[in-house]
Structure formats: C-alpha cells, structure tokens
Protein backbone atom coordinates (compact mmCIF):
# COMPACT_ATOMS: atom_id res chain seq x y z
CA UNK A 1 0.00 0.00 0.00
CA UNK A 2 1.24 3.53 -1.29
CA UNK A 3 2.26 5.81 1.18
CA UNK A 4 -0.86 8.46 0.24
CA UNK A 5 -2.93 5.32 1.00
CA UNK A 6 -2.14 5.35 4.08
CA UNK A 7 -2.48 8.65 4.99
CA UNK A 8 -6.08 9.13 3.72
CA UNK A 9 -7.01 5.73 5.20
CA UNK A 10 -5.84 7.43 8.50
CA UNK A 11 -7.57 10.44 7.93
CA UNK A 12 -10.72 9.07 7.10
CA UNK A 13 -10.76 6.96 10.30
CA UNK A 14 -9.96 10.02 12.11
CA UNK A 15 -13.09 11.32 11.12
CA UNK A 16 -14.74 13.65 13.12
CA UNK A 17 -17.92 14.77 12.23
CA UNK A 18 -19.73 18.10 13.35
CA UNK A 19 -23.34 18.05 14.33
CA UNK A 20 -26.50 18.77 12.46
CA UNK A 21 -29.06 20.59 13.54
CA UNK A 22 -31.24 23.72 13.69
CA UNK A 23 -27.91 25.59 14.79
CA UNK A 24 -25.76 24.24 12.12
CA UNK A 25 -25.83 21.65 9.70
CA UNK A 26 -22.46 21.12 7.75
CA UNK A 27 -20.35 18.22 6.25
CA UNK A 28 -17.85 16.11 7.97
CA UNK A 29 -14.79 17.66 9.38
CA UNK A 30 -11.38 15.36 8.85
CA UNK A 31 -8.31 16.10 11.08
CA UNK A 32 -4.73 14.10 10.66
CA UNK A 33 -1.16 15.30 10.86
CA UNK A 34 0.63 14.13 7.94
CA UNK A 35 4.36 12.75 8.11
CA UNK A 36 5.70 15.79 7.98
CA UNK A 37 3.69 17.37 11.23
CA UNK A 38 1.37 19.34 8.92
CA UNK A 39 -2.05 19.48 10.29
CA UNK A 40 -4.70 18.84 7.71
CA UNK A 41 -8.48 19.79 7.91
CA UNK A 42 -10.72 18.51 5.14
CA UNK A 43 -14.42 19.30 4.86
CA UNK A 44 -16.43 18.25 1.43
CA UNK A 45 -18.90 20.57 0.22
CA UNK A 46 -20.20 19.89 -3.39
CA UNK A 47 -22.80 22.34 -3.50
CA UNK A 48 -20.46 24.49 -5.89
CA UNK A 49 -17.81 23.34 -8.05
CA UNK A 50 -15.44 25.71 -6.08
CA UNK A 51 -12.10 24.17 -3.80
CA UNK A 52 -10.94 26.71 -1.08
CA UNK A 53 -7.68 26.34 0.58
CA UNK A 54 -6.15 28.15 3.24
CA UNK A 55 -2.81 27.46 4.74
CA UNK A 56 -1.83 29.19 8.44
CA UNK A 57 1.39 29.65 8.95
CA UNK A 58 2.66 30.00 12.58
CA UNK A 59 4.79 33.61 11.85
CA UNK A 60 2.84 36.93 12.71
CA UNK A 61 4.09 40.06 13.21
CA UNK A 62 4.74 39.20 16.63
CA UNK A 63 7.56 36.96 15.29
CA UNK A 64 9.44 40.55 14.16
CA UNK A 65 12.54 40.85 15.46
CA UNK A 66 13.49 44.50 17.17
CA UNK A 67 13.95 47.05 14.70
CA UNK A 68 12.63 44.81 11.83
CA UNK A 69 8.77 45.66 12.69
CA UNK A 70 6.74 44.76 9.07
CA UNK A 71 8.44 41.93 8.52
CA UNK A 72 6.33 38.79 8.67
CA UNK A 73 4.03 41.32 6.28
CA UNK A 74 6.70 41.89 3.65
CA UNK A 75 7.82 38.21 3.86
CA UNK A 76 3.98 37.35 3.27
CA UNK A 77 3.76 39.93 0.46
CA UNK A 78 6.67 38.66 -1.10
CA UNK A 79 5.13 35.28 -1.44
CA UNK A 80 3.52 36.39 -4.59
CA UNK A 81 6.17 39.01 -6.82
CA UNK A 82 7.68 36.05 -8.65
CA UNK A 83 9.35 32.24 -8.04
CA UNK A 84 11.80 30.83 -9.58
CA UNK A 85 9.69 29.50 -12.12
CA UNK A 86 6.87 32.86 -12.56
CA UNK A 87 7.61 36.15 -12.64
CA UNK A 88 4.66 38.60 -10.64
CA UNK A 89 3.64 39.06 -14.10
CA UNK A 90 3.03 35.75 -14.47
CA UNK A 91 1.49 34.34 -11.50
CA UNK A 92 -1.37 37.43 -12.11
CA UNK A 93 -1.85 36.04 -15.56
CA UNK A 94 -2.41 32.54 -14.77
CA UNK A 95 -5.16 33.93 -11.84
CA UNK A 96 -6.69 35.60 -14.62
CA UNK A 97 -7.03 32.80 -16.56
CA UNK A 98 -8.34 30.36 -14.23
CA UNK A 99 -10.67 33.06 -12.46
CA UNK A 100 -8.87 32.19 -9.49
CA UNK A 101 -7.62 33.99 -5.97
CA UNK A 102 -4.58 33.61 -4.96
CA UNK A 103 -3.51 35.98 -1.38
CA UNK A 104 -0.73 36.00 1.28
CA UNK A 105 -0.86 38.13 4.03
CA UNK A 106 0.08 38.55 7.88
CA UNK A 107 -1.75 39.21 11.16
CA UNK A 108 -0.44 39.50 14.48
CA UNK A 109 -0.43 35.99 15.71
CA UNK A 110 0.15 34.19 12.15
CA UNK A 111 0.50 34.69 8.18
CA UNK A 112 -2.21 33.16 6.15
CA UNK A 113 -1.85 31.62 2.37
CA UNK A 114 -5.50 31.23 0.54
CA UNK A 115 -6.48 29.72 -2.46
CA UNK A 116 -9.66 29.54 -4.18
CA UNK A 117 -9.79 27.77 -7.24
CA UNK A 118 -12.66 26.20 -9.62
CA UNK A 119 -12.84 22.34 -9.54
CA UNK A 120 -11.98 21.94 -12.81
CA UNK A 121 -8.70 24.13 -12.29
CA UNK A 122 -7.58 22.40 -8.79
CA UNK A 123 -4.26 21.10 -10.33
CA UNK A 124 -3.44 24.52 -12.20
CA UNK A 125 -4.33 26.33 -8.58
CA UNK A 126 -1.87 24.07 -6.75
CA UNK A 127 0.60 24.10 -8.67
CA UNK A 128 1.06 27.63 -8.08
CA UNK A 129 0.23 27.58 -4.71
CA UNK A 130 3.01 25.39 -4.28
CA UNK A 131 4.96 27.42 -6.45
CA UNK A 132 4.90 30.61 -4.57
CA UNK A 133 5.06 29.12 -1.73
CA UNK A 134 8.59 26.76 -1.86
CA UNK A 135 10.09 28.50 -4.62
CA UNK A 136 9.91 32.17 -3.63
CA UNK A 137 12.70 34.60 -4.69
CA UNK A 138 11.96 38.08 -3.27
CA UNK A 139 13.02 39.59 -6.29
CA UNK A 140 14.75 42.96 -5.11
CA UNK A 141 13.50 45.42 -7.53
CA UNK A 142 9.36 43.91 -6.85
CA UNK A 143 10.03 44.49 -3.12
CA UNK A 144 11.30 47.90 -2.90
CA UNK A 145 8.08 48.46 -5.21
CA UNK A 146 6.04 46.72 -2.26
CA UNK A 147 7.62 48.71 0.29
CA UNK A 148 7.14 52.09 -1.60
CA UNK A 149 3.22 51.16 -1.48
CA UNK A 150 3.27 50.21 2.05
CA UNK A 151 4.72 53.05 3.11
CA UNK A 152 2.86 55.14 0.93
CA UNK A 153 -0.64 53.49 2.88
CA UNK A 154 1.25 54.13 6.46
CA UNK A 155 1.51 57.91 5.21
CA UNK A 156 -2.11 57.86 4.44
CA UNK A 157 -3.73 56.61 7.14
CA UNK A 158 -1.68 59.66 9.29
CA UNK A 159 -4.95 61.50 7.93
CA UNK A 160 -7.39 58.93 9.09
CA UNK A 161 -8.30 59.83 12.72
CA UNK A 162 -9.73 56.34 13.65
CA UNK A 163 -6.04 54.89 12.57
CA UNK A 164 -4.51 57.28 14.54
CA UNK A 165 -6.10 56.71 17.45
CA UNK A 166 -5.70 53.19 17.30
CA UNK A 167 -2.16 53.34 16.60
CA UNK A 168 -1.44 55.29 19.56
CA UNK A 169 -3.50 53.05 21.70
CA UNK A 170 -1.90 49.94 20.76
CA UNK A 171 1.58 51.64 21.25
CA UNK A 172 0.44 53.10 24.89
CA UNK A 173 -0.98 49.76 26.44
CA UNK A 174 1.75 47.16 24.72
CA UNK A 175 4.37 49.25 25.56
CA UNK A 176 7.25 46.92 24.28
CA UNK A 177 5.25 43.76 23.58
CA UNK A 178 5.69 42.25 20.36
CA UNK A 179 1.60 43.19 20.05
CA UNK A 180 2.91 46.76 20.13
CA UNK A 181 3.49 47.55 16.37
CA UNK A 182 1.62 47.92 13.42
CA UNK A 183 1.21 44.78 10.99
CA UNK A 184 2.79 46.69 8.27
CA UNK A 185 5.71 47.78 10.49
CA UNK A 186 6.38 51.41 10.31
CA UNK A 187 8.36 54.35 8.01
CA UNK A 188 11.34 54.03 10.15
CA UNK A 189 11.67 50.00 10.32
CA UNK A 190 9.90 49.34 6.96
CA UNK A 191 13.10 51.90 5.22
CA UNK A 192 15.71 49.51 6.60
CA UNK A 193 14.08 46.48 5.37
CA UNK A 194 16.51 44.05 3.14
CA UNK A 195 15.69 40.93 0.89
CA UNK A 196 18.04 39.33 3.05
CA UNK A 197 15.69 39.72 5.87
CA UNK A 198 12.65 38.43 4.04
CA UNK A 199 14.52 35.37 2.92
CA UNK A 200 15.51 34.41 6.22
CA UNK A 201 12.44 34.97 8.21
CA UNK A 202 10.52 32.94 5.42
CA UNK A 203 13.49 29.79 5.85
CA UNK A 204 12.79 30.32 9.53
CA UNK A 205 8.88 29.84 9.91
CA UNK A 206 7.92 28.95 6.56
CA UNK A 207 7.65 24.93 7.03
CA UNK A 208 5.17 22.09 7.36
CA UNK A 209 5.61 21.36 10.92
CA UNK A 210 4.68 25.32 11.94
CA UNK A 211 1.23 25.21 9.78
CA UNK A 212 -2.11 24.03 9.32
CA UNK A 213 -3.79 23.41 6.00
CA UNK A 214 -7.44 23.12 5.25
CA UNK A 215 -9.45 22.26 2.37
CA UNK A 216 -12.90 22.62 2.16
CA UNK A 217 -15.04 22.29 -0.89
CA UNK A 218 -15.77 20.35 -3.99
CA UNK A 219 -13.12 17.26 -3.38
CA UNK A 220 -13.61 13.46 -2.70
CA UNK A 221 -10.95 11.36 -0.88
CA UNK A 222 -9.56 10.06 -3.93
CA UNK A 223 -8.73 13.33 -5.23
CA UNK A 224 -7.48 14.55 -1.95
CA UNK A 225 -5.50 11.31 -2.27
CA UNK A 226 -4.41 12.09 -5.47
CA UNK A 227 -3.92 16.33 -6.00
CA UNK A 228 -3.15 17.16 -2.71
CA UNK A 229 -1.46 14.88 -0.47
CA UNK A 230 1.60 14.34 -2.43
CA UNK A 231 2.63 17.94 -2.80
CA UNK A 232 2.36 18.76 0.30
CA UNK A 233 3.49 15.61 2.24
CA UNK A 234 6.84 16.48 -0.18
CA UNK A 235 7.22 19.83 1.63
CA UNK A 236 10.29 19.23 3.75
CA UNK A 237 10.09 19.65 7.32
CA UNK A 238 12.65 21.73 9.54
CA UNK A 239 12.66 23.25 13.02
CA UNK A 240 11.37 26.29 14.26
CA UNK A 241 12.77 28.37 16.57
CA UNK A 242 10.37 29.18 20.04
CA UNK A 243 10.39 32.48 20.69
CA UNK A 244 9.24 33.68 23.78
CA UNK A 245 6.10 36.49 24.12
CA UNK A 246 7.29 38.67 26.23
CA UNK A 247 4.73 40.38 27.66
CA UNK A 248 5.09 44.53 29.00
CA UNK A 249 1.47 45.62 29.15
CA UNK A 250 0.82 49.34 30.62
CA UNK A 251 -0.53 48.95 34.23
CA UNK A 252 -1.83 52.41 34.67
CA UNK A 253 -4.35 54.62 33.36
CA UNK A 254 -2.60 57.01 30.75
CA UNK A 255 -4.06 60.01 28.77
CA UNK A 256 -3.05 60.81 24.89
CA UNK A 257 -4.24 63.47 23.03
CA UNK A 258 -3.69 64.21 19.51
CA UNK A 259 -4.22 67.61 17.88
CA UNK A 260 -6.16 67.34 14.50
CA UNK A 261 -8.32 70.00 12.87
CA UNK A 262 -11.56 67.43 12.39
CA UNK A 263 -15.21 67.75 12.94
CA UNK A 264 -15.81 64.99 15.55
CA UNK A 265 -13.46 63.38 18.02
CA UNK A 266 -12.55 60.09 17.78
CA UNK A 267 -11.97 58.45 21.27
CA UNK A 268 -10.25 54.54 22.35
CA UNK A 269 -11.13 53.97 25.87
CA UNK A 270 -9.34 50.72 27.40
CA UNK A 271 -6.97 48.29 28.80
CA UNK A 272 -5.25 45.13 28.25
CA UNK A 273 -7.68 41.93 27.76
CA UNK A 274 -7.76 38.16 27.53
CA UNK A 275 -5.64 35.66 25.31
CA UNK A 276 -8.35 33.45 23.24
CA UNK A 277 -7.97 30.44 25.56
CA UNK A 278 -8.86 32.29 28.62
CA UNK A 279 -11.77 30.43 30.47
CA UNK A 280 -13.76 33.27 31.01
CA UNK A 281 -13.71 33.73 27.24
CA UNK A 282 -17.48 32.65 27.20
CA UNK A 283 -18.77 34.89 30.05
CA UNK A 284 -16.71 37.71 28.55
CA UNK A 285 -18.12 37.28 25.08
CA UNK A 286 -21.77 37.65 27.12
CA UNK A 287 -20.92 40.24 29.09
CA UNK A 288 -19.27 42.19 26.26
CA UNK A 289 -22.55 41.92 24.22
CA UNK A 290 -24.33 44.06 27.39
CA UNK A 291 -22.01 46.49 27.77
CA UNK A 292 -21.13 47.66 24.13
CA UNK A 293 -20.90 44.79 21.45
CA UNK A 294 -24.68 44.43 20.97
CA UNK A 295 -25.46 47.30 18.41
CA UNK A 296 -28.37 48.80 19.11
CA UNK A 297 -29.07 47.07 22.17
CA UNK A 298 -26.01 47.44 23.88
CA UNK A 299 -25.69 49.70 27.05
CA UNK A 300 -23.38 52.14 25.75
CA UNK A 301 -25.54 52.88 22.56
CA UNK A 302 -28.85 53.15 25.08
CA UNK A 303 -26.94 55.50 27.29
CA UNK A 304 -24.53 57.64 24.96
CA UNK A 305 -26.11 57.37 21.32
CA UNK A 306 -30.29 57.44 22.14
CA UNK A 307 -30.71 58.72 25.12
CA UNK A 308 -28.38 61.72 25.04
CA UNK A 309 -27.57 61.85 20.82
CA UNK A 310 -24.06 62.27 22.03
CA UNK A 311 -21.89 59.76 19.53
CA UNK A 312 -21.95 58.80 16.15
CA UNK A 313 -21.18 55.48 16.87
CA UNK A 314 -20.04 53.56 19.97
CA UNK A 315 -19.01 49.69 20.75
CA UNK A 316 -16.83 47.65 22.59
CA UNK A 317 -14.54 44.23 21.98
CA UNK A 318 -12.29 42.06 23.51
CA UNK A 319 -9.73 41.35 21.41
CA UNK A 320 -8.28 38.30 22.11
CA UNK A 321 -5.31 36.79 20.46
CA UNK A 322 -2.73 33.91 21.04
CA UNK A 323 -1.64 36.34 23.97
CA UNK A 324 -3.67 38.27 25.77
CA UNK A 325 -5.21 41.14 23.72
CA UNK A 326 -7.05 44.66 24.12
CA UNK A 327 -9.97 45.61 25.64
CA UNK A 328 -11.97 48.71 23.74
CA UNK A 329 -14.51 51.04 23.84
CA UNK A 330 -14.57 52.95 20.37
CA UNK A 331 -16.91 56.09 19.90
CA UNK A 332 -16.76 59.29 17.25
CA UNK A 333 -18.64 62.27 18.82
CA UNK A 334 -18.26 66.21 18.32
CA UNK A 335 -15.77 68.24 19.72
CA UNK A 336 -18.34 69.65 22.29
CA UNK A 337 -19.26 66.26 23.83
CA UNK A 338 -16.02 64.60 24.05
CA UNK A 339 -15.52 65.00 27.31
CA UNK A 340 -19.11 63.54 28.19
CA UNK A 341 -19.66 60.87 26.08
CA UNK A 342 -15.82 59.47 27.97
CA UNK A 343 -17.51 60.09 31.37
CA UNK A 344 -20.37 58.28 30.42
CA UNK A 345 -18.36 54.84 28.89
CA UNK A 346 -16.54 54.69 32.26
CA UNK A 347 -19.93 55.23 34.04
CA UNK A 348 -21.19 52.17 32.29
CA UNK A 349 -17.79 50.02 32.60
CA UNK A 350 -18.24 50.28 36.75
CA UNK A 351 -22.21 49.85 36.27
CA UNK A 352 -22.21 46.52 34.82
CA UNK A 353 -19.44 45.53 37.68
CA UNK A 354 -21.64 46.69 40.08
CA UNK A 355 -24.94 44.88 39.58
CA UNK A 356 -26.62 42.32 38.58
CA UNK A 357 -27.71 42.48 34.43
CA UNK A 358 -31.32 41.75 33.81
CA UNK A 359 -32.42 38.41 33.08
CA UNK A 360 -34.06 39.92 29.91
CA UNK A 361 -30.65 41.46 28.67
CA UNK A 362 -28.92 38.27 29.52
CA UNK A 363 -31.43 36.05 27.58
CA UNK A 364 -31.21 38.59 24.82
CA UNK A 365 -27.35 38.26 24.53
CA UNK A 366 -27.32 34.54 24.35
CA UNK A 367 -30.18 34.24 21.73
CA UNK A 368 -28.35 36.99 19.38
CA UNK A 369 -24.71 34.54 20.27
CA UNK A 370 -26.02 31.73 19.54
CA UNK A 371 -28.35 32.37 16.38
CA UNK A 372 -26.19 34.17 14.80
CA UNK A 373 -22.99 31.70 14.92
CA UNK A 374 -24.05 29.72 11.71
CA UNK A 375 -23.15 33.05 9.90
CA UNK A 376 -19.74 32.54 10.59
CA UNK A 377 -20.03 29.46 8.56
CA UNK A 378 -22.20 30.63 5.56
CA UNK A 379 -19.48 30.45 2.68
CA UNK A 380 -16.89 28.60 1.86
CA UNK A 381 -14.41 31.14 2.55
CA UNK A 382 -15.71 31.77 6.35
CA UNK A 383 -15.60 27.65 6.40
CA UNK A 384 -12.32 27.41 6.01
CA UNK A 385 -11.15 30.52 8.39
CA UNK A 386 -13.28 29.32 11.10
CA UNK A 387 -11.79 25.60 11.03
CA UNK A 388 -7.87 27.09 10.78
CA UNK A 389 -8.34 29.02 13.56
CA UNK A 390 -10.58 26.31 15.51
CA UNK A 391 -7.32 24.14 15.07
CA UNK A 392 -4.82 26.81 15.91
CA UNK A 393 -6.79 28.18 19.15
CA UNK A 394 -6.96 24.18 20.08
CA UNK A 395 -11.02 24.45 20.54
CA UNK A 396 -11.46 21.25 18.57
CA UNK A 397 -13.32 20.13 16.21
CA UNK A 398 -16.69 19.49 18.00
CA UNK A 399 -16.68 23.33 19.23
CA UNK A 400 -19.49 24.09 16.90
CA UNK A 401 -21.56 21.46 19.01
CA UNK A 402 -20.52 23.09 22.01
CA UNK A 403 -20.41 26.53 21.38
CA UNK A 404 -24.48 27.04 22.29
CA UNK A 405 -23.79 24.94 25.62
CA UNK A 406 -21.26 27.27 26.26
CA UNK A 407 -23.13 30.67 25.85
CA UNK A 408 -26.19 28.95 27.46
CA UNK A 409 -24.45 27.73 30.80
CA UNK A 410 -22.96 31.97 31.34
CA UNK A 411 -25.30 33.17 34.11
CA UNK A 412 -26.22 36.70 35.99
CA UNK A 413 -23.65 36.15 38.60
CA UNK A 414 -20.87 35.33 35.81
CA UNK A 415 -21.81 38.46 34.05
CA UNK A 416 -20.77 40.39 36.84
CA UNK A 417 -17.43 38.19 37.88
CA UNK A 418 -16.15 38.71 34.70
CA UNK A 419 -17.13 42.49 34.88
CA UNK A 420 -15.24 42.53 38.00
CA UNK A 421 -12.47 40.99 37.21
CA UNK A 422 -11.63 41.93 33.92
CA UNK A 423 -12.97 45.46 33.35
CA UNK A 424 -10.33 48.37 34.78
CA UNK A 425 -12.11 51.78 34.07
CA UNK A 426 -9.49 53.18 36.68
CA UNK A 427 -6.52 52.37 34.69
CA UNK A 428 -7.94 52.80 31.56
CA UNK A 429 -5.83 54.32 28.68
CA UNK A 430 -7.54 57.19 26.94
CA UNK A 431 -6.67 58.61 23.20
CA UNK A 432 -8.52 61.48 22.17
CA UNK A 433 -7.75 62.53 18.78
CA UNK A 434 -9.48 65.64 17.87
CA UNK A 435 -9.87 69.21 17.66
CA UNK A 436 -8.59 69.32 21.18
CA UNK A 437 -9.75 73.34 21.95
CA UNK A 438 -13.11 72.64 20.95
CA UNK A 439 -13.28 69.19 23.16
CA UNK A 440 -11.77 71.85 26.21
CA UNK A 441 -9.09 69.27 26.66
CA UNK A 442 -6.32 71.05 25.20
C-alpha cells in the first residue's frame, strides 16, 4: 500500500464529524497530521464546483525581530512578486485565466496563504500555490516596489483619525510587547528592510511542521489522495525556533491626546484583555454583548447614542489573540461632547461591575450569540477561516456542538465576575484625537 494510501485511510478513520441541527448543519470535518507534522483539515462541500484552501502559517508580526517591525508582512507579500519558475507578471496572468484567488498576508499571531480555485482548475491552482510558496525569490527590484506602497498606505492613514487613534492606543498599552506595532511595520523600520531579511524569516517559519492546512469544498478522498497529499506531504520539514512572548502591558491609566483639525473626536477607551484560551472567554463574550458589542441594544448605545444623541457610533470588543489582547470602547462624537460621552463609557464600565444584568438582557445576549454563529459558517471562505483558527486556538473540532452549551451555561452572577475581574475603568488608557480646543481638553 502507497504511502498516500495510508495517509487518507488514516484520515478518514480520524473522522470527526460536526453536528447537524437547527444551529448548524455542515459536512464532515477530517483532522490528521501528515508525516511531515502538517495538520490537515478537510471538509467536502459539493454544493459548488469551487475548492478553497487556506494554509496558516505559525509567523505573525509578533515573530518581528526588534527594529525589523513589518516583517512577517513583507515576507507574506513577497510570497507572490515572482518564483523561480513565474515572474509577478506571471502568476497574475495565470489567476486571470483560471478566475482564481490567490492571497498571502500577515496578522499578528500568524501569516495566512488562501487559495480559491474552480474544480476543474484544482491542479493549475496548486501548482502555483506550491509554487509561490517553496520556490519564492523576493526579487529585489518587486520588493522595494512593495515597500514604496506600504509606506505610501502608512503615510495615508496619518490622515485617518480612527487609525490614529488606534495606533497610539496599541503603542500606549503594549508598551514593548511584540503586540505593540503595526502589521505593516512602520516608516522608520519598513526603510531599513533588506531581501536578506525576508529570505531568512521565510526559511525560519515557513515549514510544514509550523502550519495548518485546510481544504474545504468540492473534493472526494480520492482526489485529496491524489492532487493534494503528495505535494504537500513532499514539503520538507525543519525546526522552528520558540520564541518567547514577552509580555510589558501598561498597568496604569494614561491620557493621549492628539491635535487634529476634524469635525468629531474620535476616542479609544481601554486596557489590556484576555488571550483566546482564557476560560472566562465565554462569560466575557456575554458580558461584552451588554455592555457595548450588541449594536443597538447594547448599554453604551442606550446611554450615549439614544438617550443623550451624544456619539456617532459607539461599541466595545475584547480582542483576544494567542496572547492576551485589548480591551476597547470605540466612539466618534463632536468636539463639544467629548468629554461627556468618555464620562459616560466609564460610568457604564463600573455599572455593569456593580450589579446584577437583567435576566431579559442576559437572555437577549445569548439568543443573538447563539443564532447568529451559523453566519460565521455561511461560505466557503468563512468555512475554512473558522476551522484554521478552531485548530490553531486548540477548541477542537466538536466546538461548533458546544459553542451554544457554552453561551447557554454563562449566568447573571458570571456576568458580573467577569465584569469585576476583567474590566479596569481606573486604569484605563484614553486617546482622544481631535480638535482638542473645541473638546476643552487642550
């Protein structure tokens, strides 16, 4: 028996199938690790003659090294200016063709590779998937080009108030935390970016045993078998280095305010948050919803939007990554009611952690959680996202079938732990970006 053989065989009896139901009826999930420690999701679809493909690599921007900041994003971006076998040119072309997408590109935690590809085109797709992603070449002239644009978008969003404010906020509560920089890097780090760099970051993280690949779509076993598994069981393995998350959060409220000749101030309100495994997670996601994630029926948007037609808009979000994240409240108000609409978001941070929520907003919370999951799932794109990072979190595979069970079991009393113990409206961080005379907080 053929190596491949044995490999699907061993998928397929590693089967794990997701529930059906009112909340979500889907195909079969498959999980195996083939020989070369690459994780491998596999979930037929056949509705539409469309295979999607998306390959996490373990190699965010947290992975930058000092002084290097943007360069997990230029590695990723690099992916696709030209192998050894297409030129940038070339690889656009062939997309073209096929009517295909082809995109690379880096978060905080990891670097994603996607694919999606008609049936009929699967081996065309994969062979330059495969292409741009083992024969890469950085070609010198099609980076600098890359950089030039990226810092061409960095100098562009200085005149986009919300990006301001956010970059300010992540730099003021990560302090020196590898979460602390832009994605993209910045003008400074991005200008002393070499080839040389990109080439060794991608032979550093770019390997087999540092990813996880998932297929969803219109495939059977045997083609799995036969298209899939023996290009990328060939991808060599090699180790990875571990580099430690060092974590320097700010512990203390802090005030920033930026001078900008705008209509309506733009305001983060905050502190650090929860990693994604925390246990809480659950009870925070409920909570959350009551305070300033539920739209129109949040808290904040009763108190600061329609009662008082203070803000433009208002939420609030944990942000949770593989590390512990941020904790938000965003709003845009005028000048004038700055200072209000800020008193008013910390009024409702120590509210919830003081009482009790009703049993009407709690029971509203979990219905909108819980009915609206399957939307997460609704395409094959979201499909394939939502299983990566099911794998990558470590949730497993029957977290779908959980996930209501989970939201159902958070109660009153949890509401207001959580609230308690993970809401700091004393040491929050302010940015204020705005007109800052008209605010009166000049």
């Amino acid at each position: 028996m053929g190596t491949f053989s044995c490999v699907v065989i061993a998928l397929l009896t590693l089967s794990l199938g997701l529930p059906c139901g009112p909340l979500l009826a889907m195909p079969p999930v498959h999980r195996t690790v083939l020989p070369n420690r690459l994780v491998l999701l596999v979930c037929e679809e056949h509705s539409l003659p469309f295979v999607t493909i998306q390959l996490l690599i373990d190699a965010g921007a947290r992975q930058d090294p000092p002084g290097q900041e943007g360069l997990s994003y230029m590695t990723a971006r690099g992916l696709l200016l030209g192998t050894s076998r297409r030129s940038v040119t070339a690889i656009n072309e062939e997309l073209d063709f096929m009517g295909a997408g082809l995109s690379a590109s880096s978060g905080r935690d990891y670097t994603t590779v996607g694919l999606r590809v008609l049936k009929k085109d699967l081996d065309k797709g994969l062979d330059l998937l495969m292409d741009v992603l083992t024969q890469p070449t950085f070609p010198d002239d099609e980076i600098r080009r890359e950089v030039e644009k990226t810092l061409a978008a960095i100098q562009s969003q200085e005149d986009q108030p919300d990006e301001v404010a956010e970059k300010a906020f992540q730099r003021d509560l990560f302090l020196t935390s590898p979460y602390a920089h832009p994605v993209q890097g910045t003008r400074e780090s991005l200008s002393r970016l070499a080839r040389d760099a990109l080439v060794t970051f991608y032979r550093t993280y770019y390997h087999p045993n540092n990813s996880i690949l998932t297929v969803a779509g219109d495939i059977t076993a045997d083609e799995l078998n036969a298209k899939i598994l023996p290009r990328f069981t060939s991808w060599p393995t090699s180790e990875v280095p571990n580099v430690p998350f060092v974590a320097a959060y700010a512990k203390e409220a802090k005030v920033t305010k930026i001078d900008r000749k705008i209509t309506q101030a733009n305001i983060i309100l905050g502190h650090t948050g929860v990693s994604r495994n925390n246990p809480d997670y659950y009870a925070l996601t409920v909570m959350n919803y009551i305070l300033g994630g539920g739209g129109f029926s949040s808290r904040l948007v009763e108190e600061i939007r329609d009662k008082r037609g203070l803000a433009y808009s208002v939420t609030s979000f944990f942000d949770p990554g593989k590390y512990p994240g941020a904790f938000q409240i965003v709003l845009q108000t005028k000048n004038t009611s700055a200072r209000e609409a800020i008193s008013l978001s910390l009024q409702e941070m120590k509210r919830i952690q003081k009482e009790r929520v009703s049993e009407k907003e709690l029971e509203s919370a979990k219905k909108y959680l819980i009915g609206s999951f399957p939307m997460r799932l609704d395409t094959q794109g979201k499909l394939v996202t939502f299983l990566t990072q099911v794998e990558y979190y470590g949730l497993g595979l029957d977290y779908p079938g959980k996930y209501p069970s989970l939201i159902q079991s958070v109660t009153r009393e949890d509401v207001l732990r959580v609230a308690k113990a993970y809401l700091r409206p004393e040491d929050a961080i302010l940015v204020v970006v705005a007109d800052l005379k008209e605010t009166g907080m000049d």
